[in-house]
C-alpha atoms as a PDB file:
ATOM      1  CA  UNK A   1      89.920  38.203-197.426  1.00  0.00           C
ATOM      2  CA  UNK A   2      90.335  36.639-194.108  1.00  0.00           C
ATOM      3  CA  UNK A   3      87.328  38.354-192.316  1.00  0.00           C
ATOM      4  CA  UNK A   4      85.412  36.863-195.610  1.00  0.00           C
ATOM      5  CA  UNK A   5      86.253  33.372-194.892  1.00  0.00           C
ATOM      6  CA  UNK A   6      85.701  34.440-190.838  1.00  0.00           C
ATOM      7  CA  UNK A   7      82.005  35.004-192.088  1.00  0.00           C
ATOM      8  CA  UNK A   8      81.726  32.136-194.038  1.00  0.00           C
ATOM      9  CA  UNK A   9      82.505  29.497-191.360  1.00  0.00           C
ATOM     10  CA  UNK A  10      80.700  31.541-188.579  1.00  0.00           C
ATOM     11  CA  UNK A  11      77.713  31.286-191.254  1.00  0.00           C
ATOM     12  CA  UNK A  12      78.115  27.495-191.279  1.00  0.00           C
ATOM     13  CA  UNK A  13      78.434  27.036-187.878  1.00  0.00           C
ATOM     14  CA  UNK A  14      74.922  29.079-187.024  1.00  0.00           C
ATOM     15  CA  UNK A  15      73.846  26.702-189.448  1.00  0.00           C
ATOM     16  CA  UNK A  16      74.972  23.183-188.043  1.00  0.00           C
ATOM     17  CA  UNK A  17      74.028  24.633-184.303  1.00  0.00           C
ATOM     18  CA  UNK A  18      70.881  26.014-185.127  1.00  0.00           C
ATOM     19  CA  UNK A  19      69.534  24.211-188.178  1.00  0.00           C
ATOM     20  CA  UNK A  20      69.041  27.720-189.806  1.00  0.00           C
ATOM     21  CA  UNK A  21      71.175  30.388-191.658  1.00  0.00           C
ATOM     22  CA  UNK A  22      71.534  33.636-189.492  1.00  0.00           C
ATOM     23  CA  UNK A  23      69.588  35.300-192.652  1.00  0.00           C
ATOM     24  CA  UNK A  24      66.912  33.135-191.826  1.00  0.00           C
ATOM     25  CA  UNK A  25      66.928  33.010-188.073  1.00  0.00           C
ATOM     26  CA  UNK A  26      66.831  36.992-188.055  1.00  0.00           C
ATOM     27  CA  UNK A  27      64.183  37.093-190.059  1.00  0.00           C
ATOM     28  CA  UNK A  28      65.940  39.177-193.055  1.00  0.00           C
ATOM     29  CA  UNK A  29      65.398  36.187-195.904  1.00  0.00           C
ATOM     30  CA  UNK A  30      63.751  37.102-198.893  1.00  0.00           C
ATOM     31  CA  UNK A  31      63.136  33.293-199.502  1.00  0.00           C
ATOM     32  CA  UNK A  32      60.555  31.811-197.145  1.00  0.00           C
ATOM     33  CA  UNK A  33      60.919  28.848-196.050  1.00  0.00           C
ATOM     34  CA  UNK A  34      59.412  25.949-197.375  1.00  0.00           C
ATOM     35  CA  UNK A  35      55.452  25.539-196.411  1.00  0.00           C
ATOM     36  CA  UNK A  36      54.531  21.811-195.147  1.00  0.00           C
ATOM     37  CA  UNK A  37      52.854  19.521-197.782  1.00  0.00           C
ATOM     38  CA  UNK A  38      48.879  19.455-196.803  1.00  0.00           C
ATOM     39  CA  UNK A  39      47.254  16.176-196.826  1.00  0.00           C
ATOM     40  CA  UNK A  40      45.467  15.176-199.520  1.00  0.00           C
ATOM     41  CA  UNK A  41      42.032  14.670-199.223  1.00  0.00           C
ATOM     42  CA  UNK A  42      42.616  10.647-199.654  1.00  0.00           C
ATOM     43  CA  UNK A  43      44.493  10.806-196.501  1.00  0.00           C
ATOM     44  CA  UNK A  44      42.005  12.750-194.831  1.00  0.00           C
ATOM     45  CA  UNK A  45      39.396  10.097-195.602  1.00  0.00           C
ATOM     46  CA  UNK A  46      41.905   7.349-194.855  1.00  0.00           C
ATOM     47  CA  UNK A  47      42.260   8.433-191.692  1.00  0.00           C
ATOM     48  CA  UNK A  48      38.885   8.809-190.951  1.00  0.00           C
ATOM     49  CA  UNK A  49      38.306   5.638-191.968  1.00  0.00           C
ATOM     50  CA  UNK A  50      41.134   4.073-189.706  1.00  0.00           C
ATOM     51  CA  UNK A  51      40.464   6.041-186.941  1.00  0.00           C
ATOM     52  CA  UNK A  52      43.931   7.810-186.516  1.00  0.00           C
ATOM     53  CA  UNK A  53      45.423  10.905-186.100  1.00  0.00           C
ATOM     54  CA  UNK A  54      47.635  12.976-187.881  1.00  0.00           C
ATOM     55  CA  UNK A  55      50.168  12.677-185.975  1.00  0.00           C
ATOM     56  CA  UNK A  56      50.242   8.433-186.299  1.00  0.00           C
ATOM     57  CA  UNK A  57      52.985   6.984-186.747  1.00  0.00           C
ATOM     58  CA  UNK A  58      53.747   3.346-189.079  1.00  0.00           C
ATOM     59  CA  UNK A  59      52.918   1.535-185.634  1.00  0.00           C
ATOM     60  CA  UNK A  60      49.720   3.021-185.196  1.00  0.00           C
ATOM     61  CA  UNK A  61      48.218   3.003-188.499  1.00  0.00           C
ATOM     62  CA  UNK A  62      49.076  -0.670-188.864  1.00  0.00           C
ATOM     63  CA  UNK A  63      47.185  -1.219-185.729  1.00  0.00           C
ATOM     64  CA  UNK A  64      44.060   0.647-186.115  1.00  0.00           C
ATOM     65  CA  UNK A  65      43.732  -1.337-189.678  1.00  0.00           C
ATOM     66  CA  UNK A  66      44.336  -4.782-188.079  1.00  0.00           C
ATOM     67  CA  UNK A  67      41.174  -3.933-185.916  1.00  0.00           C
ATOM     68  CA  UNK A  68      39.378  -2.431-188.297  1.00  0.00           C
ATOM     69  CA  UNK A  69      39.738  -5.584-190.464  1.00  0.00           C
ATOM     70  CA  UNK A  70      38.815  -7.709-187.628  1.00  0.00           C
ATOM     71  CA  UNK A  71      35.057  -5.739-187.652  1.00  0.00           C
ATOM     72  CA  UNK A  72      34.457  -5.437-191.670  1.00  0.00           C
ATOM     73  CA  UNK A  73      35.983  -8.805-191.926  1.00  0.00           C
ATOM     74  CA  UNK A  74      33.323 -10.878-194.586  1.00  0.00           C
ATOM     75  CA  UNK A  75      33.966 -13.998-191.855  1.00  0.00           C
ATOM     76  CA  UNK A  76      32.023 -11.417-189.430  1.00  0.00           C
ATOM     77  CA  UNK A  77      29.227 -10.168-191.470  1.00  0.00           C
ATOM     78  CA  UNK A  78      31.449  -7.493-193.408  1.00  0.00           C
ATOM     79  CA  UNK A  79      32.124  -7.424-196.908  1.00  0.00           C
ATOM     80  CA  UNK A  80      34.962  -7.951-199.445  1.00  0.00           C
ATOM     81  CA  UNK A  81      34.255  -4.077-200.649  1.00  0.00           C
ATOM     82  CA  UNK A  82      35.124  -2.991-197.021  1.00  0.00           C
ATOM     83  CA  UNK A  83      38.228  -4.901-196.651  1.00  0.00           C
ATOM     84  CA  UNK A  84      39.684  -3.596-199.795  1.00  0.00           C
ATOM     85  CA  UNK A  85      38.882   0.529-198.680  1.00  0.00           C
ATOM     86  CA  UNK A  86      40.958  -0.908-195.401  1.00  0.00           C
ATOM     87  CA  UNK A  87      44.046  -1.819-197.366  1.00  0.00           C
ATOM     88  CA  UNK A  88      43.875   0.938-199.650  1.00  0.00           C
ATOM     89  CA  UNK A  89      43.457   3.352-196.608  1.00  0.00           C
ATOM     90  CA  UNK A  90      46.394   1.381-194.915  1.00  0.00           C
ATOM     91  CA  UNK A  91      48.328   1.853-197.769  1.00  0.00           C
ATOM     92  CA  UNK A  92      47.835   5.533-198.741  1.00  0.00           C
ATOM     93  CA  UNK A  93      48.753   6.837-194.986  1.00  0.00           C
ATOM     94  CA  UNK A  94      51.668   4.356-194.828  1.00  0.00           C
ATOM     95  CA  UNK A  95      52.764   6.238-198.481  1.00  0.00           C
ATOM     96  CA  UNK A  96      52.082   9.385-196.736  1.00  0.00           C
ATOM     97  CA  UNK A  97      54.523   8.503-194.149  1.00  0.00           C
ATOM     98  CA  UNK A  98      56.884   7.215-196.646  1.00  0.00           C
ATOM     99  CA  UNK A  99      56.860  10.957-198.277  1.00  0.00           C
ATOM    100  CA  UNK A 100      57.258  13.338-195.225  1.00  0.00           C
ATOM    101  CA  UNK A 101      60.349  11.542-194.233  1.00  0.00           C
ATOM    102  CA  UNK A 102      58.821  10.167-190.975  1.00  0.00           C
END
């Protein structure tokens, strides 16, 4: 009983140093481990459209859609249409952020 609760806490251990279970970090898991969410192909556009990375970070984002606006602006010869892909491409990456936990 003893060397049972031995393994137990040595399990939990591997786990808080490593950020894995043993099973997992020797490669004997029959789960895999959870794939990363693609992006969706709203995001891929929204980035295009902003000019960002995937990698970009809240800070970014909101910059590359304050100058955007500045150049589709309807003040400077842009249109209403143009501003409102902006936002909505502002706000689907920022929701994107939101939902990877970055």
């Amino acid at each position: 009983m003893k060397l049972l609760w031995i393994l137990v806490l040595a399990a939990i251990a591997w786990r808080m140093g490593f950020g894995r279970w043993p099973w997992q970090s020797l490669g004997i898991s029959s789960w895999p481990d959870k794939p990363k969410p693609r992006a969706s192909f709203a995001e891929v556009e929204a980035r295009a459209l902003l000019g960002v990375a995937s990698g970009a970070g809240r800070k970014e984002i909101l910059e590359a859609h304050r100058r955007h606006l500045a150049a589709v602006h309807p003040d400077r010869g842009g249109s209403s249409e143009q501003v409102h892909a902006a936002n909505a491409a502002r706000d689907t990456l920022l929701a994107a952020l939101g939902r990877d936990g970055s």
